[in-house]
Protein backbone atom coordinates (compact mmCIF):
# COMPACT_ATOMS: atom_id res chain seq x y z
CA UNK A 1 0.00 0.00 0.00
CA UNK A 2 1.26 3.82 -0.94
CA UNK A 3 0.62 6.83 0.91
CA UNK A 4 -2.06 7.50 -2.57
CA UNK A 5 -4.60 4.21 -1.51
CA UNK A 6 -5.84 5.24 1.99
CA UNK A 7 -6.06 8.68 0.36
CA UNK A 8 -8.28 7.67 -2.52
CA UNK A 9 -10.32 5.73 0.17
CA UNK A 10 -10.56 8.44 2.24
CA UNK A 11 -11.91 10.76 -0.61
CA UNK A 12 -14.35 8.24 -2.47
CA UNK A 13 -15.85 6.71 0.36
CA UNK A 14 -15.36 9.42 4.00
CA UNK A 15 -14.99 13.12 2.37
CA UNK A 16 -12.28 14.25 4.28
CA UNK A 17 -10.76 17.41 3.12
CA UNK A 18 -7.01 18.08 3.20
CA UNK A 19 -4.73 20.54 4.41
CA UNK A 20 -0.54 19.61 4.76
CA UNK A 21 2.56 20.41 6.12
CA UNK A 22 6.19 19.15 6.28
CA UNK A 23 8.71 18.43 9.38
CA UNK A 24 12.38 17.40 10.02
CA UNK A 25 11.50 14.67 12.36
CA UNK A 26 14.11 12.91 14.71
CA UNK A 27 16.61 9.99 13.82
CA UNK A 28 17.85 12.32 10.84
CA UNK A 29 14.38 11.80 8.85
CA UNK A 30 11.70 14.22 7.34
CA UNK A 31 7.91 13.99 7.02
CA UNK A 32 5.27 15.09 4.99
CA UNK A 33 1.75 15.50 7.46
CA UNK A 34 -1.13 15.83 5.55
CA UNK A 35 -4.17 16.66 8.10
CA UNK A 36 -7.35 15.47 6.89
CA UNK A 37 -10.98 16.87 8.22
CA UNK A 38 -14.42 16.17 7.61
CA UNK A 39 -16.97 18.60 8.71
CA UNK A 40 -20.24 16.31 7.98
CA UNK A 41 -22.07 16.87 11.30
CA UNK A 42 -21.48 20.47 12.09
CA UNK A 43 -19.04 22.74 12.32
CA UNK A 44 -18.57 21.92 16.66
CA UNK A 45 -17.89 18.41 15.50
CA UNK A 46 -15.38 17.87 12.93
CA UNK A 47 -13.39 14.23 12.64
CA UNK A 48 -9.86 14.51 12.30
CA UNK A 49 -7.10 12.09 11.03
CA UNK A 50 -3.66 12.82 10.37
CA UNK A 51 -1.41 11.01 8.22
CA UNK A 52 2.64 11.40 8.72
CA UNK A 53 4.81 9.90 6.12
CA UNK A 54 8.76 9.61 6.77
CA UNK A 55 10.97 9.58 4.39
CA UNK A 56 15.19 9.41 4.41
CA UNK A 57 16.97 12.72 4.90
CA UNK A 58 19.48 12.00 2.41
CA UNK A 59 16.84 11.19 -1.00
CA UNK A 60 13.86 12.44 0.50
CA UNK A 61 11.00 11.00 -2.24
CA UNK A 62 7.08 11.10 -1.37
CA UNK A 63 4.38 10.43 -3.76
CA UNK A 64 2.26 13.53 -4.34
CA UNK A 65 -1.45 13.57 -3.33
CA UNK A 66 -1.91 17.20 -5.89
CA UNK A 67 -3.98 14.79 -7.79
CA UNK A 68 -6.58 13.61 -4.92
CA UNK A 69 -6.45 17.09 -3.51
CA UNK A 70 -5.21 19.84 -5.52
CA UNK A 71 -5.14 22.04 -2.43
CA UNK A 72 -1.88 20.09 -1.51
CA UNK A 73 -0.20 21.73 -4.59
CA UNK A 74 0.89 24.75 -2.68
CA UNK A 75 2.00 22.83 1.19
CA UNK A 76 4.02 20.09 -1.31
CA UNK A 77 5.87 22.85 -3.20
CA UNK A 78 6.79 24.54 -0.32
CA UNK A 79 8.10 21.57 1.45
CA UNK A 80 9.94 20.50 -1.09
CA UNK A 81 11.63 24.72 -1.22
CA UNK A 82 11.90 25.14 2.50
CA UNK A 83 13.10 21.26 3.23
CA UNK A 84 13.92 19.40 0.10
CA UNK A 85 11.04 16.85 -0.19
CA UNK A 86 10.46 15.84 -3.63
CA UNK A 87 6.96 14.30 -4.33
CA UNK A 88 6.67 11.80 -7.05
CA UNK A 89 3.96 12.99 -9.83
CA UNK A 90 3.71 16.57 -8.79
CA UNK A 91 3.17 18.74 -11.99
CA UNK A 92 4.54 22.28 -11.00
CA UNK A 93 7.24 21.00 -8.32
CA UNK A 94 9.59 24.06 -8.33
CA UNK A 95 10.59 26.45 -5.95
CA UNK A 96 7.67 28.79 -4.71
CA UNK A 97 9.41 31.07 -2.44
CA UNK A 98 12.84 31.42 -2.60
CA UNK A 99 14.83 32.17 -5.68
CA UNK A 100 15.18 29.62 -8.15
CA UNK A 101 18.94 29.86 -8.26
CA UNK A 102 18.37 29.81 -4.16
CA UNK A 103 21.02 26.48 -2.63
CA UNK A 104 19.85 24.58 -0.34
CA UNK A 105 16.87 23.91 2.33
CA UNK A 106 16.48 26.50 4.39
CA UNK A 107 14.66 24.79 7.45
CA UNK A 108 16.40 21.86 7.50
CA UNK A 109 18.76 21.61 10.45
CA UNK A 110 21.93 20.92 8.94
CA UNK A 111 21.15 24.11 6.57
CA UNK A 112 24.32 26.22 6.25
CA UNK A 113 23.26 30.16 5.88
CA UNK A 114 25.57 31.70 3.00
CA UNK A 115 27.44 34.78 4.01
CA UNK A 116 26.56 36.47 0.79
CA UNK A 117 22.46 37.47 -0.09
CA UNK A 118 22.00 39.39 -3.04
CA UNK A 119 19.13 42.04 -2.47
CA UNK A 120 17.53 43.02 -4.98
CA UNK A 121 15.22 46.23 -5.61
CA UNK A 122 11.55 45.57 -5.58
CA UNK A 123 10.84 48.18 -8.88
């Protein structure tokens, strides 16, 4: 089983909704938390699950969920800026906020800052 199936089941069949984020989790290993809610029975009731998926710091490789929820396209792109998680199948998977020429993941903990920045003028 992927991290995709229980994803497809949980759209098809439950209605969750997603929303995601990304970690550097201990033991040298980063995750990709996708937090799923369902707001059937009222807004004072919603039903939660979360969904953490680990992957090796050193080739850090996920398969995208942009395709079962294409409000993940925006929390997988910026994991894979700010921490260097690629995700398998993602269309637009490219740097969203720092410079394309930018080296490096800046929240990862072994992230090295560069002495040099090159500011440029906002005209």
């Amino acid at each position: 089983m992927t991290l995709v199936d229980p994803c497809v089941v949980s759209v098809e069949n439950t209605h969750f909704n997603d929303t995601g984020g990304s970690i550097c989790a201990p033991g040298g290993s980063l995750a990709s938390v996708y937090h799923l809610t369902r707001i059937q029975y009222g807004i004072d009731n919603p039903e939660e699950v979360c969904i953490k998926v680990f992957a090796q710091k050193d080739n850090p490789r996920i398969p995208s969920v942009f395709w079962i929820w294409r409000s993940a396209d925006f929390q997988e792109r910026e994991s894979y800026d700010m921490v260097g998680i690629s995700y398998d199948n993602h269309p637009r998977l490219k740097r969203i906020l720092m410079p394309e020429s930018w080296i490096g993941w800046p929240l990862r903990k072994d992230y090295i800052t560069p002495n040099f920045y090159e500011i440029q003028d906002a005209h």
